[in-house]
N, C-alpha and C. Protein backbone atom coordinates (compact mmCIF):
# COMPACT_ATOMS: atom_id res chain seq x y z
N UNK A 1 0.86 -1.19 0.00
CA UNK A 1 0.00 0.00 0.00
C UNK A 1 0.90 1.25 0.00
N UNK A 2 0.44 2.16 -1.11
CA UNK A 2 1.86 3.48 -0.99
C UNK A 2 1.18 4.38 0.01
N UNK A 3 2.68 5.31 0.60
CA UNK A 3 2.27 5.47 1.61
C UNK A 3 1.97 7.22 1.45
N UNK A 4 0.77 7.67 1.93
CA UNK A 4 0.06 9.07 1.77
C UNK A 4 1.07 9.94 1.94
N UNK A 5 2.08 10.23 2.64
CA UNK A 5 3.24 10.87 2.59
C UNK A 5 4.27 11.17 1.52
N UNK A 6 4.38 9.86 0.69
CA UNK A 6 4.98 10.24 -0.77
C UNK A 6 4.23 10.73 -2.10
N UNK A 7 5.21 11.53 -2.27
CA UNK A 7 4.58 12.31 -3.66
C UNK A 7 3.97 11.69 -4.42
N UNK A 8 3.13 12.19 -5.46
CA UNK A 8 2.17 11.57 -6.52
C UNK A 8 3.69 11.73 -7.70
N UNK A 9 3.10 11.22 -9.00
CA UNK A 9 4.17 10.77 -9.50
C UNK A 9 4.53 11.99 -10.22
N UNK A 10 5.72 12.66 -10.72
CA UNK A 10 6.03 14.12 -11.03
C UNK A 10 5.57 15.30 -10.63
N UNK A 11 5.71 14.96 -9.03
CA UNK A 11 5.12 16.20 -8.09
C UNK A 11 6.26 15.81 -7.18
N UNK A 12 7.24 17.61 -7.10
CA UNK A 12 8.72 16.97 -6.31
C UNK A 12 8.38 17.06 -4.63
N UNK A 13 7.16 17.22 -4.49
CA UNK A 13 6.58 17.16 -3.04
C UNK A 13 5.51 16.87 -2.63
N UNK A 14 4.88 16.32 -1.41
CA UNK A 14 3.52 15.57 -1.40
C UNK A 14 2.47 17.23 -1.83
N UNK A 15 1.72 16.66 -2.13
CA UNK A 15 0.73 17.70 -2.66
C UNK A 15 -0.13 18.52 -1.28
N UNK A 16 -0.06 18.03 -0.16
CA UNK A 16 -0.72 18.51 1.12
C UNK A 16 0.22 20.22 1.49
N UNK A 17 1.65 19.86 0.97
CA UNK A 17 2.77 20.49 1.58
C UNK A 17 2.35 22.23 0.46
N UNK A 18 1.75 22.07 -0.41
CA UNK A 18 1.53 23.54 -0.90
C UNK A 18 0.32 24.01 -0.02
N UNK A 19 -0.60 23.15 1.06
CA UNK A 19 -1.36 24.00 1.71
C UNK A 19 -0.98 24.58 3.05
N UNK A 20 0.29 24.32 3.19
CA UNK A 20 0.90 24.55 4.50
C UNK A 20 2.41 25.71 4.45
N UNK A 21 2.57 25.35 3.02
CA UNK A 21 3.91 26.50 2.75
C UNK A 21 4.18 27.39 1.25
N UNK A 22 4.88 28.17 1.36
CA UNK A 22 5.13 28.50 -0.33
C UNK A 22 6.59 27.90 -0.83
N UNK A 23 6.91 27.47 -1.74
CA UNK A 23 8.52 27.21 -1.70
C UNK A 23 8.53 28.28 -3.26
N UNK A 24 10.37 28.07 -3.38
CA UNK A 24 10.92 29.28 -4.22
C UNK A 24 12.29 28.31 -4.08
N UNK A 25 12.47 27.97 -5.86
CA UNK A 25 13.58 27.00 -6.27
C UNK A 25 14.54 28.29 -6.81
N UNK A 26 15.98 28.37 -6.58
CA UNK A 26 16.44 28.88 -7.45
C UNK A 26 18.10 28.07 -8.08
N UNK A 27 18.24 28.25 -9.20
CA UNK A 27 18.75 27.82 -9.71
C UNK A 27 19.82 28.94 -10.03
N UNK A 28 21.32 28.84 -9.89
CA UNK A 28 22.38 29.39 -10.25
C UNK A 28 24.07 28.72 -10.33
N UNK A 29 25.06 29.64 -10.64
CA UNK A 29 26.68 29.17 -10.87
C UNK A 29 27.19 29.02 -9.34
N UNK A 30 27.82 28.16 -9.09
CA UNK A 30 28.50 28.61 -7.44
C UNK A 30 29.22 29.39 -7.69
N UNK A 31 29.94 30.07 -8.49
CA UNK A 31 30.73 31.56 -8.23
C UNK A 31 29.61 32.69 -8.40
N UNK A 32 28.28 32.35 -8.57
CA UNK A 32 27.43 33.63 -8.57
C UNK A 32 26.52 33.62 -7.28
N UNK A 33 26.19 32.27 -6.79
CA UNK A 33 25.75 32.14 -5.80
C UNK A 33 26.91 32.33 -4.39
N UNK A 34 28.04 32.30 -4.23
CA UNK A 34 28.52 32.89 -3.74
C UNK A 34 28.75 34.67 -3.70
N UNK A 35 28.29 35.09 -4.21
CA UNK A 35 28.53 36.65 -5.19
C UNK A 35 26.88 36.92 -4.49
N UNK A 36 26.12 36.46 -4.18
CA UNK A 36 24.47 36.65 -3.84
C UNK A 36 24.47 36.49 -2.13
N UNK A 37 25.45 36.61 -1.33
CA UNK A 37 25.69 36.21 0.07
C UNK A 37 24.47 37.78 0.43
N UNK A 38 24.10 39.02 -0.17
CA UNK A 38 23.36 40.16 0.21
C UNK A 38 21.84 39.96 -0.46
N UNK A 39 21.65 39.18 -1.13
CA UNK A 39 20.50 38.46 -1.99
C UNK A 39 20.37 37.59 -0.36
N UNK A 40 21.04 36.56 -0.56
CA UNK A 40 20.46 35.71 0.61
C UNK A 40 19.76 36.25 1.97
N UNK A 41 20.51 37.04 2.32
CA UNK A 41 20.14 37.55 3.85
C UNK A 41 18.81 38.63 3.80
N UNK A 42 18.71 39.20 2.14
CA UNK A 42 17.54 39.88 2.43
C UNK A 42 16.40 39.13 2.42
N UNK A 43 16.62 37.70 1.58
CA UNK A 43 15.56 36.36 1.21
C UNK A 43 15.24 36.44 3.02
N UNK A 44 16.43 36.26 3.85
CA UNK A 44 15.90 35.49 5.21
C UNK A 44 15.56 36.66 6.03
N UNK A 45 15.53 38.27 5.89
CA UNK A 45 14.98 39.07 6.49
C UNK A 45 13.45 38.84 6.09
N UNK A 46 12.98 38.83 5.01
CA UNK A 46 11.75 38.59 4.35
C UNK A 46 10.89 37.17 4.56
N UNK A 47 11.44 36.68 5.71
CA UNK A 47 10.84 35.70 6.15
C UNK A 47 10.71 34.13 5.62
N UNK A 48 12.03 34.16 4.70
CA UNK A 48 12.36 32.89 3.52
C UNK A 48 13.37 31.65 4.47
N UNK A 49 13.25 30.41 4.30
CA UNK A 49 14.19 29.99 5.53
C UNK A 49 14.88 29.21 4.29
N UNK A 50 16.08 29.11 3.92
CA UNK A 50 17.00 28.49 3.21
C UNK A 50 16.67 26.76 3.62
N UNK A 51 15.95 25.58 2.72
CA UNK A 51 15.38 25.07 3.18
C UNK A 51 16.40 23.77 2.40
N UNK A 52 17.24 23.82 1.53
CA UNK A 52 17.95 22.89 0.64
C UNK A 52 18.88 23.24 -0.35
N UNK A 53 20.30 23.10 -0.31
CA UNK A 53 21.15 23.82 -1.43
C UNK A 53 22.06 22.25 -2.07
N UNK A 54 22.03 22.01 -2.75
CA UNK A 54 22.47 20.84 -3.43
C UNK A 54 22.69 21.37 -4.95
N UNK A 55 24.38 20.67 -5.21
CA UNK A 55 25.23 20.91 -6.38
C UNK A 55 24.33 20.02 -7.64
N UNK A 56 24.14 20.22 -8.74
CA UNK A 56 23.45 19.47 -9.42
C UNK A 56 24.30 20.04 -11.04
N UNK A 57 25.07 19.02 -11.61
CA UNK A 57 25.50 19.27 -12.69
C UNK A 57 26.64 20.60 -12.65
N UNK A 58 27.23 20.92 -11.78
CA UNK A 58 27.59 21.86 -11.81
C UNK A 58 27.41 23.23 -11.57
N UNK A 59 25.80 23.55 -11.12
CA UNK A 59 24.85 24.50 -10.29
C UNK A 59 24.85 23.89 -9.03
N UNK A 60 24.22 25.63 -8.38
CA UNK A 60 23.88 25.54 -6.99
C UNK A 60 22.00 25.23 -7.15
N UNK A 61 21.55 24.23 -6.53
CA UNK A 61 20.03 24.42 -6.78
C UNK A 61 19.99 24.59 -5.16
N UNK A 62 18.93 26.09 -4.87
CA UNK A 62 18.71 26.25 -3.59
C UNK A 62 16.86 26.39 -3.62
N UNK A 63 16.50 26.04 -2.04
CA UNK A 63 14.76 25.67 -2.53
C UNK A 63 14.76 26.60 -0.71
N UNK A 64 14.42 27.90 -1.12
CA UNK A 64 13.72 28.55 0.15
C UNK A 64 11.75 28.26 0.31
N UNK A 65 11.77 28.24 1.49
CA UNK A 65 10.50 28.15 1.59
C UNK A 65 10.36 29.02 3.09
N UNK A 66 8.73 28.94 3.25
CA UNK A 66 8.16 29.74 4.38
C UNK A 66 6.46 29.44 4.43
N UNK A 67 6.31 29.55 5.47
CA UNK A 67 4.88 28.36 6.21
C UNK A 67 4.11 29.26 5.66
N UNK A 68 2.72 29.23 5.88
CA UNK A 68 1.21 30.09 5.77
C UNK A 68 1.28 30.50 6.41
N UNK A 69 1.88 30.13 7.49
CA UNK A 69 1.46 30.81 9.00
C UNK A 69 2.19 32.22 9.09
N UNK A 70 3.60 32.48 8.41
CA UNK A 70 4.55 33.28 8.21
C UNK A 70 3.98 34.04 7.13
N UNK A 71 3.50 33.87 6.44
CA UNK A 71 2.75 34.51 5.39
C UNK A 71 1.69 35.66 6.05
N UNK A 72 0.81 34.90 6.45
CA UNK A 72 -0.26 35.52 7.02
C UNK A 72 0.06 36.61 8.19
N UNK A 73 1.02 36.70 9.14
CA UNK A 73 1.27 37.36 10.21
C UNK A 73 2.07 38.42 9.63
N UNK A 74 2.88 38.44 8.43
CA UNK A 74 3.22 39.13 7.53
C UNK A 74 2.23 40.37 6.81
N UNK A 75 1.26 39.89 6.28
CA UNK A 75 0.53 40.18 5.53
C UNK A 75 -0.78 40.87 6.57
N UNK A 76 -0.77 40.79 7.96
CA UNK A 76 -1.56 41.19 8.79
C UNK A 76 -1.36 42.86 9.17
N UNK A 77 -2.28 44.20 9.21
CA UNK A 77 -1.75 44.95 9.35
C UNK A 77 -1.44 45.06 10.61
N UNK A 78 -0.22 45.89 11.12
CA UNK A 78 0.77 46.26 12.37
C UNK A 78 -0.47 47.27 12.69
């Protein structure tokens, strides 16, 4: 029996997980992604949590994400 936790088939995450977060893939050179160290920190002022960075072919693939819940308290007026 497959188990409700794994993805459906060409979905790189269970399908429940877009009602609980937003994610944001980015794809770049490691000498440019090193060069983005002021890119990054404004991603994690903005409430983005660096969630996966893995070398792939010679790129940096990095996958930030951030809950609903972070969204919403965001998006609430002060």
């Amino acid at each position: 029996m497959p188990d409700p936790a794994d993805p459906p088939d060409g979905q790189p995450y269970p399908g429940a997980w877009a009602d609980v977060a937003e994610l944001r893939g980015f794809r770049t050179t490691v000498p440019k992604w090193a060069s983005l160290i002021g890119w990054r920190a404004e991603m994690r002022r903005k409430g983005w949590k660096l969630l996966s960075v893995a070398t792939e072919s010679g790129e940096i693939v990095a996958v930030f994400g951030r809950t609903r819940g972070d969204l919403k308290q965001r998006e609430a007026p002060a």
